[in-house]
PDB file of N, CA and C in Angstrom:
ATOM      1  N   UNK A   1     -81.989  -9.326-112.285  1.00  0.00           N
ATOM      2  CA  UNK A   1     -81.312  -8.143-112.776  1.00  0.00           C
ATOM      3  C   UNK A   1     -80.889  -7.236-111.619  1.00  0.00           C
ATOM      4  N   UNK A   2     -81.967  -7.033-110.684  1.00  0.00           N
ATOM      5  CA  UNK A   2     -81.723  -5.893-109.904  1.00  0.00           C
ATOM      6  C   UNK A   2     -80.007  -6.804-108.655  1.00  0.00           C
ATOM      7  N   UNK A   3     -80.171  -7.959-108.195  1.00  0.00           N
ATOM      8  CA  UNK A   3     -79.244  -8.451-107.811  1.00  0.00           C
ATOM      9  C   UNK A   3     -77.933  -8.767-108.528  1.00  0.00           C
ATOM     10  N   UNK A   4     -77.751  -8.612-109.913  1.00  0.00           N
ATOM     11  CA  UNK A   4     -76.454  -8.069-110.540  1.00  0.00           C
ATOM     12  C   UNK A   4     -76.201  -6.789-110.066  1.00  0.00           C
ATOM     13  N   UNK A   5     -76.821  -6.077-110.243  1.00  0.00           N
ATOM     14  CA  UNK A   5     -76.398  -4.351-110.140  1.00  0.00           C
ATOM     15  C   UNK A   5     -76.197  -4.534-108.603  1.00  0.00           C
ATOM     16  N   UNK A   6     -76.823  -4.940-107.714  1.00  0.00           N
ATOM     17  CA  UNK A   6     -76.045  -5.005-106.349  1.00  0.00           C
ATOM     18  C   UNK A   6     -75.240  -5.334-106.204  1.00  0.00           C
ATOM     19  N   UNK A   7     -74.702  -6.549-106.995  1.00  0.00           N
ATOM     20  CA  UNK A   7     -73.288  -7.218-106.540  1.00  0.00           C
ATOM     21  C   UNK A   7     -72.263  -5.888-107.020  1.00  0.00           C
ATOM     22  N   UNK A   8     -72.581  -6.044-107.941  1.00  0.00           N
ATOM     23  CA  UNK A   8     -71.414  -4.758-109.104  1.00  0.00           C
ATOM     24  C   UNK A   8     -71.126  -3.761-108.197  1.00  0.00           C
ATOM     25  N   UNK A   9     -72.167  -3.307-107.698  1.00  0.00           N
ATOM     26  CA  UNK A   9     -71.907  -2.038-106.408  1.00  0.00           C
ATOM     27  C   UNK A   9     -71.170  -2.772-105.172  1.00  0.00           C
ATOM     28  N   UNK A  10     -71.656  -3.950-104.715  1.00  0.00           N
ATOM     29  CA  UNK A  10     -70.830  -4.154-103.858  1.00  0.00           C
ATOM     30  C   UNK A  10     -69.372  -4.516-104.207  1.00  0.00           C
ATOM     31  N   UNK A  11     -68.895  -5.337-105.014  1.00  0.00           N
ATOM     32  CA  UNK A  11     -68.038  -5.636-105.069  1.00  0.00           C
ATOM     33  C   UNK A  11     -66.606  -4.169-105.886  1.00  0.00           C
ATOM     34  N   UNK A  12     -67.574  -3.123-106.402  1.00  0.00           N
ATOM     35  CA  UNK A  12     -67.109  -2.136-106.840  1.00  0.00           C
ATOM     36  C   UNK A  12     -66.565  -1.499-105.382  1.00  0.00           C
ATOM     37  N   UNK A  13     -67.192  -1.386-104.470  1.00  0.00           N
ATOM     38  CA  UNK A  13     -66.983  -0.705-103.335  1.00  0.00           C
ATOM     39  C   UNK A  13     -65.936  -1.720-102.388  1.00  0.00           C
ATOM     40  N   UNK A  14     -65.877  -2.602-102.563  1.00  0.00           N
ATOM     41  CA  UNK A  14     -64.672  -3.759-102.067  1.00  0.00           C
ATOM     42  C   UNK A  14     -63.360  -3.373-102.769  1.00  0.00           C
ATOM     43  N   UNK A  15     -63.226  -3.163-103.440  1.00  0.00           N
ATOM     44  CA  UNK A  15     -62.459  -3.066-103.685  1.00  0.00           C
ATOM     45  C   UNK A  15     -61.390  -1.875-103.642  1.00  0.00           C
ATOM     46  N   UNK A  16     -61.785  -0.950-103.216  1.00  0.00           N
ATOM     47  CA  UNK A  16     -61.558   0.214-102.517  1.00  0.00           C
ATOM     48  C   UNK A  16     -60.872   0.614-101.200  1.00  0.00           C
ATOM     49  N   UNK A  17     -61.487  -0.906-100.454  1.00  0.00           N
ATOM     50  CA  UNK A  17     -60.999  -1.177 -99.022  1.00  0.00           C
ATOM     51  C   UNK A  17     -60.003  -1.656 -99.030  1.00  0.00           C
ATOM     52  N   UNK A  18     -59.066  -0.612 -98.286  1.00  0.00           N
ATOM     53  CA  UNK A  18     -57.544  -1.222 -98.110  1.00  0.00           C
ATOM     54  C   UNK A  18     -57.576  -1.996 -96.899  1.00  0.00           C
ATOM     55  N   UNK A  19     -56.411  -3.151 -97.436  1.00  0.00           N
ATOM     56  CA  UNK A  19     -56.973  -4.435 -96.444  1.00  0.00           C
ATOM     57  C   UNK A  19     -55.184  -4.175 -95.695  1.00  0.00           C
ATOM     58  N   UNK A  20     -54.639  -3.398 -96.581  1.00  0.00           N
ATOM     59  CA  UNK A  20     -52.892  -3.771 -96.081  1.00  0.00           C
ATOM     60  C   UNK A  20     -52.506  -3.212 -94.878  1.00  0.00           C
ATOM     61  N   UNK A  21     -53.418  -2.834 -94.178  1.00  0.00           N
ATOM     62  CA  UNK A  21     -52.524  -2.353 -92.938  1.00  0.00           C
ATOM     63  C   UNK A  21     -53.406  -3.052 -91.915  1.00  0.00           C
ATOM     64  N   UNK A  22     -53.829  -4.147 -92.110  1.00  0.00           N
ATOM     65  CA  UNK A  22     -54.036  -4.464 -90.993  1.00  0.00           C
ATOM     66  C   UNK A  22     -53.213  -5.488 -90.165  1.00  0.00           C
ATOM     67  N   UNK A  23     -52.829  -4.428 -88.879  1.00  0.00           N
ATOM     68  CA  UNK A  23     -51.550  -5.065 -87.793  1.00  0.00           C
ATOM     69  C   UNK A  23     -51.910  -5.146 -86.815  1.00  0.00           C
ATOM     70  N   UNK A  24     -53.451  -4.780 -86.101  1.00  0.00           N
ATOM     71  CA  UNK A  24     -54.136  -5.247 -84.898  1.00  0.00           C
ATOM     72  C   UNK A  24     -55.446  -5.352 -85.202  1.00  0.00           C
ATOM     73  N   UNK A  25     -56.413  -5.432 -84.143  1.00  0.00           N
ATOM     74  CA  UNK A  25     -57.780  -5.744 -83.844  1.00  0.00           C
ATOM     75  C   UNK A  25     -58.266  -4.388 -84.113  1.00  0.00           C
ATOM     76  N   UNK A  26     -57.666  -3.089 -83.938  1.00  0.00           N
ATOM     77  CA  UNK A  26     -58.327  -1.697 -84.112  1.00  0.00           C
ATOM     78  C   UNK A  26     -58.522  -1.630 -85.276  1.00  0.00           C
ATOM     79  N   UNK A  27     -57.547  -1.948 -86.378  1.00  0.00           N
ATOM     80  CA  UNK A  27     -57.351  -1.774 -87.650  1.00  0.00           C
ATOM     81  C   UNK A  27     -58.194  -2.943 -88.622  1.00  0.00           C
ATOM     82  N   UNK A  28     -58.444  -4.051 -87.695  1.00  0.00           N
ATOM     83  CA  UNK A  28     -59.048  -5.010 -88.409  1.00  0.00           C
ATOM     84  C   UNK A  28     -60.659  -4.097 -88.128  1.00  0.00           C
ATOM     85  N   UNK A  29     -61.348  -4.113 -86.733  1.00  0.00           N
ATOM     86  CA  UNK A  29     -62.337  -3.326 -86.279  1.00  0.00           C
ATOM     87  C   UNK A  29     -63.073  -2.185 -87.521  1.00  0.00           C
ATOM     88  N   UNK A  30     -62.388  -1.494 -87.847  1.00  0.00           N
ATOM     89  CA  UNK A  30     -61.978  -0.241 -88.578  1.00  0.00           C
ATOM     90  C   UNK A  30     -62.426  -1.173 -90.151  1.00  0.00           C
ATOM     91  N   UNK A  31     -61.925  -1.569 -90.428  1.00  0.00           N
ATOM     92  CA  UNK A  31     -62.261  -2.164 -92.000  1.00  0.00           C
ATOM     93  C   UNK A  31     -63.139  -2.731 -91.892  1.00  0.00           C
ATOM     94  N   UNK A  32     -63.600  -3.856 -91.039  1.00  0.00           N
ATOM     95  CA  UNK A  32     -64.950  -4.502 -91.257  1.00  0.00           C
ATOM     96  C   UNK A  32     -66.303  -3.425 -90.865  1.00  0.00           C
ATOM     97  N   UNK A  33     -65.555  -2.508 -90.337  1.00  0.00           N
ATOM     98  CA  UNK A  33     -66.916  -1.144 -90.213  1.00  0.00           C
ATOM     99  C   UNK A  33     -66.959  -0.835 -91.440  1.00  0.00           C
ATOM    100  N   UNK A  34     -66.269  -0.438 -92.578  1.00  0.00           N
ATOM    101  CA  UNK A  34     -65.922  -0.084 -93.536  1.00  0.00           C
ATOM    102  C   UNK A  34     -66.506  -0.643 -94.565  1.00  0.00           C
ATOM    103  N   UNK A  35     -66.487  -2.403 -94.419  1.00  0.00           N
ATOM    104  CA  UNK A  35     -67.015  -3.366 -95.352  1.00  0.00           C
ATOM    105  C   UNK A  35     -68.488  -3.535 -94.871  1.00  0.00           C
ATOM    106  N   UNK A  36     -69.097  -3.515 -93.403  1.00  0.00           N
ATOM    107  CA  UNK A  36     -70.282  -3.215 -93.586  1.00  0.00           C
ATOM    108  C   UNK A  36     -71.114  -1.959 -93.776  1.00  0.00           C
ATOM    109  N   UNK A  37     -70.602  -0.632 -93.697  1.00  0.00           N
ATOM    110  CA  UNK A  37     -71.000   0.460 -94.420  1.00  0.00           C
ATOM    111  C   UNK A  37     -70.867   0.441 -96.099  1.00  0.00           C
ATOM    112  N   UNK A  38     -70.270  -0.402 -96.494  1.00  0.00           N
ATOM    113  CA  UNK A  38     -70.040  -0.653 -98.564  1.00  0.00           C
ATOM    114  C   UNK A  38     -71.365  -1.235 -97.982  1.00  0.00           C
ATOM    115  N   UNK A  39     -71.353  -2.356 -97.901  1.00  0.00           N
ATOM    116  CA  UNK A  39     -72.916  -2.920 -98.187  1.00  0.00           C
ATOM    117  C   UNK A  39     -74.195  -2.628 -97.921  1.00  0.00           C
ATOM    118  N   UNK A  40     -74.228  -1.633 -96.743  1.00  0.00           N
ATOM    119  CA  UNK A  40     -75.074  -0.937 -96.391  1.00  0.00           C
ATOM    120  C   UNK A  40     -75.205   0.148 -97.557  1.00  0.00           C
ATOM    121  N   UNK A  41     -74.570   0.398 -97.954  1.00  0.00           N
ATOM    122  CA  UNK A  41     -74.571   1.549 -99.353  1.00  0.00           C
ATOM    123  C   UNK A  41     -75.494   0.745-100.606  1.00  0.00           C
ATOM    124  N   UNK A  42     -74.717  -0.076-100.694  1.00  0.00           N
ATOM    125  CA  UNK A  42     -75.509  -0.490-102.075  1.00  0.00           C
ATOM    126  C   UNK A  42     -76.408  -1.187-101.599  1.00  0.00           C
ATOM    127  N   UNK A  43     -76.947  -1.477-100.224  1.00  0.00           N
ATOM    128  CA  UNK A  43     -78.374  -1.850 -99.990  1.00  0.00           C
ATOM    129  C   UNK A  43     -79.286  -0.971-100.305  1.00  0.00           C
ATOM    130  N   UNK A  44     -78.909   0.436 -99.843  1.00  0.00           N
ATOM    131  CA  UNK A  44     -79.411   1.861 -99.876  1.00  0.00           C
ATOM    132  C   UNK A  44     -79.700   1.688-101.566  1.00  0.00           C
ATOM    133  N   UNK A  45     -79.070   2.280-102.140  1.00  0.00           N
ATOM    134  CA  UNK A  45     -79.423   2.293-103.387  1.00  0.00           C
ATOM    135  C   UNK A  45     -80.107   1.499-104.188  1.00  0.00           C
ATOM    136  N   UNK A  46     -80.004   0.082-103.574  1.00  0.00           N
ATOM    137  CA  UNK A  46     -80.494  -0.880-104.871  1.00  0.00           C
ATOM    138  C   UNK A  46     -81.717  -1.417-104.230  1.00  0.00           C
ATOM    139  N   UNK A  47     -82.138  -1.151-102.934  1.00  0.00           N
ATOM    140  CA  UNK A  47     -83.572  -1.884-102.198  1.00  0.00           C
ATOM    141  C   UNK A  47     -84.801  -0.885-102.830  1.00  0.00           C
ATOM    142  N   UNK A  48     -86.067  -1.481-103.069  1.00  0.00           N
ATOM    143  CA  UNK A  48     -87.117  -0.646-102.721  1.00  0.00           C
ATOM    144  C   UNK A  48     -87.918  -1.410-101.878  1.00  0.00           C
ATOM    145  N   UNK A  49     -88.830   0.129-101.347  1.00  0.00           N
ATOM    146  CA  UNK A  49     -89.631  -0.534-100.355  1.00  0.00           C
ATOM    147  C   UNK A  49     -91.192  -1.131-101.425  1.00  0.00           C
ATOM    148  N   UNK A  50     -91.414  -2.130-100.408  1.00  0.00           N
ATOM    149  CA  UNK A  50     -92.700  -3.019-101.530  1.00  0.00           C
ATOM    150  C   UNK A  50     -94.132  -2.456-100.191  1.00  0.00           C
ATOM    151  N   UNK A  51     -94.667  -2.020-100.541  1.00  0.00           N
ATOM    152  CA  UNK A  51     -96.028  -2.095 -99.767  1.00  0.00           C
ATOM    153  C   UNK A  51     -96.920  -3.281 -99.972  1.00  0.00           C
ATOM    154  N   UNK A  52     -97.077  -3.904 -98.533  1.00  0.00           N
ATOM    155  CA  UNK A  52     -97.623  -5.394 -98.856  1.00  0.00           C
ATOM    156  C   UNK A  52     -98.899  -5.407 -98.008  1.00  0.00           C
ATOM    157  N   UNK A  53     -99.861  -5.721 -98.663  1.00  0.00           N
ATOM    158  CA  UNK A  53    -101.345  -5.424 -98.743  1.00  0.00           C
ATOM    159  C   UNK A  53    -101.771  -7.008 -97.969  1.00  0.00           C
ATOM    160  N   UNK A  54    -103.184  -7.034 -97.155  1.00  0.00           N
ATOM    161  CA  UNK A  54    -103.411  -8.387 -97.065  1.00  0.00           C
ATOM    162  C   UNK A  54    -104.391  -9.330 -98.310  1.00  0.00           C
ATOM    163  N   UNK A  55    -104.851  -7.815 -99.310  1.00  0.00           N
ATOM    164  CA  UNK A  55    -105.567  -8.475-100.266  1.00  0.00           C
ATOM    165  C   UNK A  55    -104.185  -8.244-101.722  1.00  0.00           C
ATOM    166  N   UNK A  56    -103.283  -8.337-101.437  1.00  0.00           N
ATOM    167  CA  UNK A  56    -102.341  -8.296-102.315  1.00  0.00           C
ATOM    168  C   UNK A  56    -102.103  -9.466-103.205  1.00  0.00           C
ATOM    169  N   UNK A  57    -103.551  -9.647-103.778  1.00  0.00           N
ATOM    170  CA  UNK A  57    -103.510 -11.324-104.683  1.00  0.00           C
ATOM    171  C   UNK A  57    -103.730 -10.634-106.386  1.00  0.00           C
ATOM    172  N   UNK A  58    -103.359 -11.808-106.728  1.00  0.00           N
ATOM    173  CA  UNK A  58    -103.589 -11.891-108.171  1.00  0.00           C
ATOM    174  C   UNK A  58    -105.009 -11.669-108.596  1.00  0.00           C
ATOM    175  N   UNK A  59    -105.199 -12.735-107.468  1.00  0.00           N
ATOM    176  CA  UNK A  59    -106.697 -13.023-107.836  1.00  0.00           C
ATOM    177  C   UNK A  59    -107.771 -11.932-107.448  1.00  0.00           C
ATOM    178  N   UNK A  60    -107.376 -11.406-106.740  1.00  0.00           N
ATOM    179  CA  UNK A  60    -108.403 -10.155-106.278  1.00  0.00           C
ATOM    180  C   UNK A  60    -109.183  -8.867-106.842  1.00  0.00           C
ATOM    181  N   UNK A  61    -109.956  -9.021-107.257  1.00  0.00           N
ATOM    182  CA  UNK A  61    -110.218  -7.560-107.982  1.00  0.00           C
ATOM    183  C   UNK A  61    -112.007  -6.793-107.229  1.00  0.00           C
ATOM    184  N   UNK A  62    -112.489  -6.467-108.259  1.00  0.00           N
ATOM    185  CA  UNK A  62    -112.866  -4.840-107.486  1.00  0.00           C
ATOM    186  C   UNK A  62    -114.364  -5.645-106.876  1.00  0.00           C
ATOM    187  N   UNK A  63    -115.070  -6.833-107.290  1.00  0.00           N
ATOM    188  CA  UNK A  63    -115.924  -7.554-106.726  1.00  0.00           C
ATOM    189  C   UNK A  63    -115.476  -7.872-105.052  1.00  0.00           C
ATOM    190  N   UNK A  64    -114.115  -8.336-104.900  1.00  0.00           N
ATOM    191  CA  UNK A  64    -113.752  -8.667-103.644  1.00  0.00           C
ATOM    192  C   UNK A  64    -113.842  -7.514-102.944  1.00  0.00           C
ATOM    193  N   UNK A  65    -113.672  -6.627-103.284  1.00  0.00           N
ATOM    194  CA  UNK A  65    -113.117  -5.006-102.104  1.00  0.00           C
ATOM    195  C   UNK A  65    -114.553  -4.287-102.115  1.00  0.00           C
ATOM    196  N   UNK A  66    -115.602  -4.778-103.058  1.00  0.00           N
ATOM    197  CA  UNK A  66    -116.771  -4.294-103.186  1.00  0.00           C
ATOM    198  C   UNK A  66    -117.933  -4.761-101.854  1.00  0.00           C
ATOM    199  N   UNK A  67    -117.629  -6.141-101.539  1.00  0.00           N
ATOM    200  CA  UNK A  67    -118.108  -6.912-101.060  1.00  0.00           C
ATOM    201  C   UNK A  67    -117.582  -7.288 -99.452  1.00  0.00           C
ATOM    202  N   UNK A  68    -115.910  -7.095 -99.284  1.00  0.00           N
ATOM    203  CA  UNK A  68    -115.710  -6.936 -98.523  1.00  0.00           C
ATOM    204  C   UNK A  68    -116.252  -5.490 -97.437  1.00  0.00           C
ATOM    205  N   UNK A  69    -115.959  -4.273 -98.278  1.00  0.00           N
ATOM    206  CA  UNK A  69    -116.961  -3.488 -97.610  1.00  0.00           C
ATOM    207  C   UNK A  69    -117.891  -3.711 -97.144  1.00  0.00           C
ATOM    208  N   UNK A  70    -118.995  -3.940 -98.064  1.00  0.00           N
ATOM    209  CA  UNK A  70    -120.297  -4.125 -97.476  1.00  0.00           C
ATOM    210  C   UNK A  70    -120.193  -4.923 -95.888  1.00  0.00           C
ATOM    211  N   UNK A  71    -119.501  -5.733 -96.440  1.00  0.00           N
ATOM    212  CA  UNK A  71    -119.327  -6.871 -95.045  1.00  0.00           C
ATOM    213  C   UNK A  71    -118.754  -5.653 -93.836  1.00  0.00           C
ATOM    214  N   UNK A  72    -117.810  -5.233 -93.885  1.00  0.00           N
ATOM    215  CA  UNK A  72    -117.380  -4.039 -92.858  1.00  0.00           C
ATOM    216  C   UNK A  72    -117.861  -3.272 -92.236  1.00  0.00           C
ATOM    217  N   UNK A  73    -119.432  -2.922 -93.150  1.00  0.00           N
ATOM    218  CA  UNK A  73    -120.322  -1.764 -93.260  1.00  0.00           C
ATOM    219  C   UNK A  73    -120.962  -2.516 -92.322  1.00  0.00           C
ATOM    220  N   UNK A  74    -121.678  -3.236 -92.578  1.00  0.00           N
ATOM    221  CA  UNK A  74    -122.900  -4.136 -91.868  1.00  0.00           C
ATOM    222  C   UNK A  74    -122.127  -5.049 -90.626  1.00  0.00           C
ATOM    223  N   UNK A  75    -121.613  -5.846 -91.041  1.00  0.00           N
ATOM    224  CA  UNK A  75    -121.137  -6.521 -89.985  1.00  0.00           C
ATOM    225  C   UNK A  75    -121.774  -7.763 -89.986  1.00  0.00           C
ATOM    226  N   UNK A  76    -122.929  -7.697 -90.893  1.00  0.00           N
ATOM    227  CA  UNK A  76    -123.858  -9.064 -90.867  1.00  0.00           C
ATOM    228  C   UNK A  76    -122.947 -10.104 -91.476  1.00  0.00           C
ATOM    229  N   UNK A  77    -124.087 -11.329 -90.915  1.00  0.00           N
ATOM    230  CA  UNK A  77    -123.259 -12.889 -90.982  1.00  0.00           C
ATOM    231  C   UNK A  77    -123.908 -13.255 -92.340  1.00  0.00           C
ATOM    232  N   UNK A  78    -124.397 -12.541 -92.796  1.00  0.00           N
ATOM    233  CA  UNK A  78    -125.132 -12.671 -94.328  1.00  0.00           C
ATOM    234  C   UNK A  78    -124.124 -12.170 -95.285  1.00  0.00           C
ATOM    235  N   UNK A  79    -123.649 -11.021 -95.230  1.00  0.00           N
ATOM    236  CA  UNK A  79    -122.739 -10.321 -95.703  1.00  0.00           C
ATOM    237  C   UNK A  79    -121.554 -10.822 -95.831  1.00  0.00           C
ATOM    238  N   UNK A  80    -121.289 -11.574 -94.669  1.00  0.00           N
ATOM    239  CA  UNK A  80    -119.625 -12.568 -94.787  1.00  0.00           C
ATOM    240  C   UNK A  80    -119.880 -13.463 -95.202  1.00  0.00           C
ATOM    241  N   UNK A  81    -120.974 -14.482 -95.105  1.00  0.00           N
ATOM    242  CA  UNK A  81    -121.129 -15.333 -96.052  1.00  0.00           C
ATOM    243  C   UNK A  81    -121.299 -15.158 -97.545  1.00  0.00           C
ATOM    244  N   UNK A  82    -121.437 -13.887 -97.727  1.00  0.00           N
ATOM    245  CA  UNK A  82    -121.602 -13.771 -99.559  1.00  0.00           C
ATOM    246  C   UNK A  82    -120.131 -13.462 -99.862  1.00  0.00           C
ATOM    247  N   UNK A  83    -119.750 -12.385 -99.000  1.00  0.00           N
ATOM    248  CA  UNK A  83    -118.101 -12.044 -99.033  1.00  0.00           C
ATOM    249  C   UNK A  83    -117.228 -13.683 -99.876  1.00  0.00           C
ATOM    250  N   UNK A  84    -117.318 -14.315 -98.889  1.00  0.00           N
ATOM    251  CA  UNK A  84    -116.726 -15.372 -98.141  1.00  0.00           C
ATOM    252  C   UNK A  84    -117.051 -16.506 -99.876  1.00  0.00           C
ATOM    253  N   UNK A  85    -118.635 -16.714-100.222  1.00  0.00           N
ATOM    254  CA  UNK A  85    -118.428 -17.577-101.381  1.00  0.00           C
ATOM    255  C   UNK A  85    -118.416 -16.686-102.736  1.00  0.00           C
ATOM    256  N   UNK A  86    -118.305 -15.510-102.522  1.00  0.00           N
ATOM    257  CA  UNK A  86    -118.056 -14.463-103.532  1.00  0.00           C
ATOM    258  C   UNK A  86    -116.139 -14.644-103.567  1.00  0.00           C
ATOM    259  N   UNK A  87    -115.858 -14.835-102.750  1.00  0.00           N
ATOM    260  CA  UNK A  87    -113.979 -14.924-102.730  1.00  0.00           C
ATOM    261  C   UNK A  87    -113.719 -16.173-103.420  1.00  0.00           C
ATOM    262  N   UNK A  88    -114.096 -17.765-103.169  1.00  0.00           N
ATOM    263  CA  UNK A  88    -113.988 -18.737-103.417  1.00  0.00           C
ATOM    264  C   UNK A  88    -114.278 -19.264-104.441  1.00  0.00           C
ATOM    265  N   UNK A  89    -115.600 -18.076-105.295  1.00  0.00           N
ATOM    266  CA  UNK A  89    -115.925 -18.509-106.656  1.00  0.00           C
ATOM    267  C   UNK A  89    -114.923 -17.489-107.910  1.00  0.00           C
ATOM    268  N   UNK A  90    -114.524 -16.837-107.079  1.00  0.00           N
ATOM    269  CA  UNK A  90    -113.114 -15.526-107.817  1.00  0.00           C
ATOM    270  C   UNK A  90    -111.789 -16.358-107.991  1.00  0.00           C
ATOM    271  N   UNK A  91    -111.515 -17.185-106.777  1.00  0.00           N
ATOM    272  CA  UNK A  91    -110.350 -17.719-106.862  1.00  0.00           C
ATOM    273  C   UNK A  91    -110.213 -18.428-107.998  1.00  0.00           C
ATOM    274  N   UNK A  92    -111.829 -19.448-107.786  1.00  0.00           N
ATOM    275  CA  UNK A  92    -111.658 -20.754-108.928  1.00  0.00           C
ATOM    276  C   UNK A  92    -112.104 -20.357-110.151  1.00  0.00           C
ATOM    277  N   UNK A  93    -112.389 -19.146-110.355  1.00  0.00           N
ATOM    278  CA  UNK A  93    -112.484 -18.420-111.642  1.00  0.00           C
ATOM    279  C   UNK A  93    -111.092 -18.520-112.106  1.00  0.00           C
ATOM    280  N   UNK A  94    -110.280 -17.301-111.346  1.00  0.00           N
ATOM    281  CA  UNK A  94    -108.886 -17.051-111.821  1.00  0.00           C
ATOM    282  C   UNK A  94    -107.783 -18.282-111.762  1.00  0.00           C
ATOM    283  N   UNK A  95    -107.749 -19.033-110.887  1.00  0.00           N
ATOM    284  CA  UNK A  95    -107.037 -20.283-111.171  1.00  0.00           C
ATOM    285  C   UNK A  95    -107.533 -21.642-112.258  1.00  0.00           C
ATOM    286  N   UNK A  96    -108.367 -21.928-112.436  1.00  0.00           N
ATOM    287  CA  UNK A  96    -109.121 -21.890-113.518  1.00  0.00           C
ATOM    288  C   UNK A  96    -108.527 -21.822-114.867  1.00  0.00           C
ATOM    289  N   UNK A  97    -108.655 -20.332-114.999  1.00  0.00           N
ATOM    290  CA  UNK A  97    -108.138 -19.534-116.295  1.00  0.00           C
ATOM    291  C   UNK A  97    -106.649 -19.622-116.604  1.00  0.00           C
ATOM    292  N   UNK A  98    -105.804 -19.456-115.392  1.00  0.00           N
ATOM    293  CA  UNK A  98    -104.762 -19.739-115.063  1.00  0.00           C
ATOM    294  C   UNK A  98    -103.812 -21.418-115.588  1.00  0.00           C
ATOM    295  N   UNK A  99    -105.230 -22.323-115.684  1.00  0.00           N
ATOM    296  CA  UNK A  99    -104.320 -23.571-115.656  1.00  0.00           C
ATOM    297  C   UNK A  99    -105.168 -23.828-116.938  1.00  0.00           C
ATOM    298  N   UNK A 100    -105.938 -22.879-117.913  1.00  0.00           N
ATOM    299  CA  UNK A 100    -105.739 -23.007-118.907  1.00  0.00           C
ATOM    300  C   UNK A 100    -105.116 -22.606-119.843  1.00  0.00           C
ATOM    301  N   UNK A 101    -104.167 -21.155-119.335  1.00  0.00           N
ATOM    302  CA  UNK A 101    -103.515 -20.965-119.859  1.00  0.00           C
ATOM    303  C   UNK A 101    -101.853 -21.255-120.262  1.00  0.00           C
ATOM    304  N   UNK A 102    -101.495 -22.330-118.881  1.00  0.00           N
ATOM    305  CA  UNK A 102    -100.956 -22.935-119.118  1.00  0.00           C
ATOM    306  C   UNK A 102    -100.690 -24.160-120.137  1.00  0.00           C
ATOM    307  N   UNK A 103    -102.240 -24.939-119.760  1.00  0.00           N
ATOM    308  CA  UNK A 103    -102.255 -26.073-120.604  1.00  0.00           C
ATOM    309  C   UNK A 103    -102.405 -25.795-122.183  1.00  0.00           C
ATOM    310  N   UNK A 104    -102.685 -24.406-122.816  1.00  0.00           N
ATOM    311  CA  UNK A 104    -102.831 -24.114-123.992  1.00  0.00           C
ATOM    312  C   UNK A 104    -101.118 -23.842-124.505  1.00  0.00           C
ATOM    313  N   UNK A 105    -100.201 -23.361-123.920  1.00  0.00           N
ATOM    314  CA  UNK A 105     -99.117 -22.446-123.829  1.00  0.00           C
ATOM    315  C   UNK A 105     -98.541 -24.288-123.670  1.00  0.00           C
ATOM    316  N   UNK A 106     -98.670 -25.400-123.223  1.00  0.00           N
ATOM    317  CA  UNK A 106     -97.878 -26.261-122.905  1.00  0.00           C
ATOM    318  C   UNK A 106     -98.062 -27.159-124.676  1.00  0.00           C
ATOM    319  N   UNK A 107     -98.923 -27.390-124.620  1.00  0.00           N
ATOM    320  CA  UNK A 107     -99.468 -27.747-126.523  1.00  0.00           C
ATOM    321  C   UNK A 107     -98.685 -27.213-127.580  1.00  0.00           C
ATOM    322  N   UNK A 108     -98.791 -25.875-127.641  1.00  0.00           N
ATOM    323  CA  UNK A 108     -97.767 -25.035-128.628  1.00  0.00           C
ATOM    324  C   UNK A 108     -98.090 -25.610-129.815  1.00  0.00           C
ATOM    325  N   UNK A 109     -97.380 -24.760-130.380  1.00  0.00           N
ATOM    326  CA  UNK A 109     -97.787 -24.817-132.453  1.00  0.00           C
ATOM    327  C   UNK A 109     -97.097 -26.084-132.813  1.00  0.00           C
TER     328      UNK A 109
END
């Protein structure tokens, strides 16, 4: 969706650009500044910024960030090892659940 509404803007803004006078390199110069300021426009408008996390998973929730602390706190090799099979038994929880909800959703009525 959001890449329709970009095109629409861009190509709305193309069309605007008068292409007919171009009779040298200044004038050609001059429009393709022109055509990359249109797109720079509706980049402006139609981008957002995404904040991208390194625990930015699906799978992650408040056990992982609970545990990862601790591990941060301490620093112990006890602590990353629980971290560590505390992450691996989350994953195969949620993927898991994940590929049963597929395989239920693939069956259908």
């Amino acid at each position: 969706m959001e890449e329709k509404v970009f095109i629409k803007d861009m190509i709305k803004d193309f069309t605007t650009i008068d292409t007919s006078n171009l009779i040298d390199i200044k004038s050609l110069e001059i429009t393709v500044d022109i055509f990359a300021l249109a797109i720079n426009r509706a980049w402006e408008k139609n981008s957002k910024i995404v904040s991208i996390s390194k625990h930015l998973k699906s799978w992650w929730n408040m056990n992982c960030s609970r545990n990862l602390e601790k591990y941060r706190s301490s620093r112990s090799l006890v602590d990353w090892k629980q971290f560590k099979k505390m992450v691996k038994s989350t994953k195969c929880m949620f993927f898991d659940q994940k590929i049963q909800e597929i395989l239920n959703k693939a069956r259908g009525p």
